[in-house]
C-alpha atoms as a PDB file:
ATOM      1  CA  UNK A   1      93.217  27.842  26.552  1.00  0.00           C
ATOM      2  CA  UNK A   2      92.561  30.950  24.175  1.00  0.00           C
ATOM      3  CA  UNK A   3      95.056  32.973  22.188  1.00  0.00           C
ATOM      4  CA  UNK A   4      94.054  36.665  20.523  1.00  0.00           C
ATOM      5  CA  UNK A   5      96.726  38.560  18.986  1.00  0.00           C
ATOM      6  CA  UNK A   6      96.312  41.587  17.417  1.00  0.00           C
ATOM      7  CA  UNK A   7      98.763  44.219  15.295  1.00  0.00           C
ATOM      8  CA  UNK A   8      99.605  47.049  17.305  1.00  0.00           C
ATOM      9  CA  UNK A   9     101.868  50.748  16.573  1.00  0.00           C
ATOM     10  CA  UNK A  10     105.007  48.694  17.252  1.00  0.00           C
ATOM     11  CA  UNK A  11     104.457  45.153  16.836  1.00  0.00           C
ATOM     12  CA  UNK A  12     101.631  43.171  18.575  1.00  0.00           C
ATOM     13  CA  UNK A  13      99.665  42.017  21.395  1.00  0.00           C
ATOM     14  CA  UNK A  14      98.112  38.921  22.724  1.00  0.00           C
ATOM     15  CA  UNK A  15      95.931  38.208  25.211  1.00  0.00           C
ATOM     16  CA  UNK A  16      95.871  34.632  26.644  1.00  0.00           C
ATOM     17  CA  UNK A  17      93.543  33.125  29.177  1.00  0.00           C
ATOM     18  CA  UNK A  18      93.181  29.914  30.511  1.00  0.00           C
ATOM     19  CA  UNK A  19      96.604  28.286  31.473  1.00  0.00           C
ATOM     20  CA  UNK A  20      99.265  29.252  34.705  1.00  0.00           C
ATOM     21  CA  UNK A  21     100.929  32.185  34.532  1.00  0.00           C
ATOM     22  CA  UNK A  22     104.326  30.398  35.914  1.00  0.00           C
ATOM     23  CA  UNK A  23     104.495  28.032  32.536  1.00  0.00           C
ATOM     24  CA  UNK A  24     104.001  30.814  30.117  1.00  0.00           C
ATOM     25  CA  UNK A  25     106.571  33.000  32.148  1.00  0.00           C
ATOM     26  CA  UNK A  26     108.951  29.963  31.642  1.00  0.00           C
ATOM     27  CA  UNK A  27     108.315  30.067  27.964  1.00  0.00           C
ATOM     28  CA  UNK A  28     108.901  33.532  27.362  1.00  0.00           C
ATOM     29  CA  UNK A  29     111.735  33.770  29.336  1.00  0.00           C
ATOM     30  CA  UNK A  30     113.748  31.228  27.299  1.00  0.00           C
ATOM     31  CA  UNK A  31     112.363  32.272  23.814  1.00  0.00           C
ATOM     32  CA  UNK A  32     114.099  35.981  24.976  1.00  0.00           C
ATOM     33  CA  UNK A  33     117.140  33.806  25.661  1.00  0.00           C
ATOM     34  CA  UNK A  34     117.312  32.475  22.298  1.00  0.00           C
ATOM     35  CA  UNK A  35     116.776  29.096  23.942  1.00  0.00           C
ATOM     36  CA  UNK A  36     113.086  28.416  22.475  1.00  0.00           C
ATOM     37  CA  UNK A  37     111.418  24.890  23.756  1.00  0.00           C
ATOM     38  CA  UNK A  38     109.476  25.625  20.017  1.00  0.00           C
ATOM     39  CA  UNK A  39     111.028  25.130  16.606  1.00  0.00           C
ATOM     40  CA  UNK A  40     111.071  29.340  16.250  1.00  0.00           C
ATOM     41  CA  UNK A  41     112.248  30.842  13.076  1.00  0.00           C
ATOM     42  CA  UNK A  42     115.670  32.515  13.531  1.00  0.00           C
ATOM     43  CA  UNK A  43     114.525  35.083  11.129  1.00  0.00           C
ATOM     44  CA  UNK A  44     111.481  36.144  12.678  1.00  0.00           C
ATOM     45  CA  UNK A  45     113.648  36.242  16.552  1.00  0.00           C
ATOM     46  CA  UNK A  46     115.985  38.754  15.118  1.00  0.00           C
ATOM     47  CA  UNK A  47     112.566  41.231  14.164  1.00  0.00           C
ATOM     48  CA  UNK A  48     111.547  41.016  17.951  1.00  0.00           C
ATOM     49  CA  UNK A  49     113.221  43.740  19.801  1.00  0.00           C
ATOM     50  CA  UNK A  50     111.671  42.865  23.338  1.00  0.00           C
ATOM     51  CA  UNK A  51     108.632  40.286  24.762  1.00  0.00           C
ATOM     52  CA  UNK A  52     106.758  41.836  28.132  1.00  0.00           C
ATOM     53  CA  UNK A  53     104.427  39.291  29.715  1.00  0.00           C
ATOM     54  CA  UNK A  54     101.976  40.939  32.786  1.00  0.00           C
ATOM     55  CA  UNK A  55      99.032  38.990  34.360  1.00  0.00           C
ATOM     56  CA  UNK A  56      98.243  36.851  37.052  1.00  0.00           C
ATOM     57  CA  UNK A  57      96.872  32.854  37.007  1.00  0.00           C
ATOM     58  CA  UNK A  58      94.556  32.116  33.766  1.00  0.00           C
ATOM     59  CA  UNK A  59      95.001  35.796  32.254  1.00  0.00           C
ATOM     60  CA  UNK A  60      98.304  37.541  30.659  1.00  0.00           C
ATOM     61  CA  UNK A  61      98.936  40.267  27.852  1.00  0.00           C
ATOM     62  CA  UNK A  62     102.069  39.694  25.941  1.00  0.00           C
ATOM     63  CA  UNK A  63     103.349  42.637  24.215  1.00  0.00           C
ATOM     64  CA  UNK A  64     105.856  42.172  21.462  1.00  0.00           C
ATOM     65  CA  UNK A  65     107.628  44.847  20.003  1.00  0.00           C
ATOM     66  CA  UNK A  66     109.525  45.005  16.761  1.00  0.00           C
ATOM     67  CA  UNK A  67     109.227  44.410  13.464  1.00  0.00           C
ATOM     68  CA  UNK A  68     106.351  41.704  13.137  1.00  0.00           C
ATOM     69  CA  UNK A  69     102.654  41.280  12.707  1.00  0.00           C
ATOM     70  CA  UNK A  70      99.910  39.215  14.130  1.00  0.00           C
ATOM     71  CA  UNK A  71      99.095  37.621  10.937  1.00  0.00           C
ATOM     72  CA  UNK A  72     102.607  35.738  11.009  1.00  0.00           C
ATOM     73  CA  UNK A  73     103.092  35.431  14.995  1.00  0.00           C
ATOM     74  CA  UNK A  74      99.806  34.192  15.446  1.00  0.00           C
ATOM     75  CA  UNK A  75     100.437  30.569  14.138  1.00  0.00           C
ATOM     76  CA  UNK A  76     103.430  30.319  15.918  1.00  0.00           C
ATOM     77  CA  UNK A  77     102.695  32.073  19.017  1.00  0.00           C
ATOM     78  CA  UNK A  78      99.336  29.106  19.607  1.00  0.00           C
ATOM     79  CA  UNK A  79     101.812  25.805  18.767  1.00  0.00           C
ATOM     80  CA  UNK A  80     104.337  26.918  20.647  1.00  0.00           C
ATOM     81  CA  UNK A  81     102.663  28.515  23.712  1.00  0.00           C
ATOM     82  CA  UNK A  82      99.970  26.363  23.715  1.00  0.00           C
ATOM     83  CA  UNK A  83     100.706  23.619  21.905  1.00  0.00           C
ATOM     84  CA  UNK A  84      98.340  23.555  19.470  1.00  0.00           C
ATOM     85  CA  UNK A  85      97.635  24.265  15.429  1.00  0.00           C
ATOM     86  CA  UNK A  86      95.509  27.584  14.464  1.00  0.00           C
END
C-alpha cells in the first residue's frame, strides 16, 4: 500500500494505490460521520469541510477540502487508512 498527499487550492489530495476500494470507502464514510475507527483529532475534523473518494480496486484520489494541509494530514491519513507509521 502507498499513500501521496499533496497541498492543494482548498485543502489536499491523496492518491492511494494498492488496497480495495470497498475498505477505504468504509473508512471514509464513517470518519465523515464523526464515527472514526482511528483515534482522529476533534480539532483537525472540524477544519474538514467535505472528504470525496473516486477510484476503482487498488487506485483512489481522496480530495479533502477545508482548512488543512498535507504536512499535518499526512501522518494521520497513513495510520489510520493504512495502518501504518510515516
Amino acid at each position: 500500500m502507498n499513500i501521496n498527499i499533496s497541498n492543494q487550492k482548498d485543502g489536499v489530495k491523496a492518491i492511494l494505490s494498492g488496497f480495495k476500494t470497498d475498505e477505504l470507502n468504509a473508512k471514509i464514510e464513517l470518519c465523515k460521520n464523526g464515527e472514526c475507527a482511528c483515534s482522529c483529532d476533534p480539532d483537525m475534523m472540524q477544519k474538514i469541510k467535505s472528504i470525496d473518494v473516486t477510484g476503482q480496486d487498488g487506485f483512489a484520489t481522496i480530495t479533502i477540502t477545508g482548512d488543512v494541509d498535507a504536512q499535518t494530514l499526512a501522518p494521520m491519513m497513513q495510520k489510520c487508512l493504512l495502518g501504518e507509521k510515516q
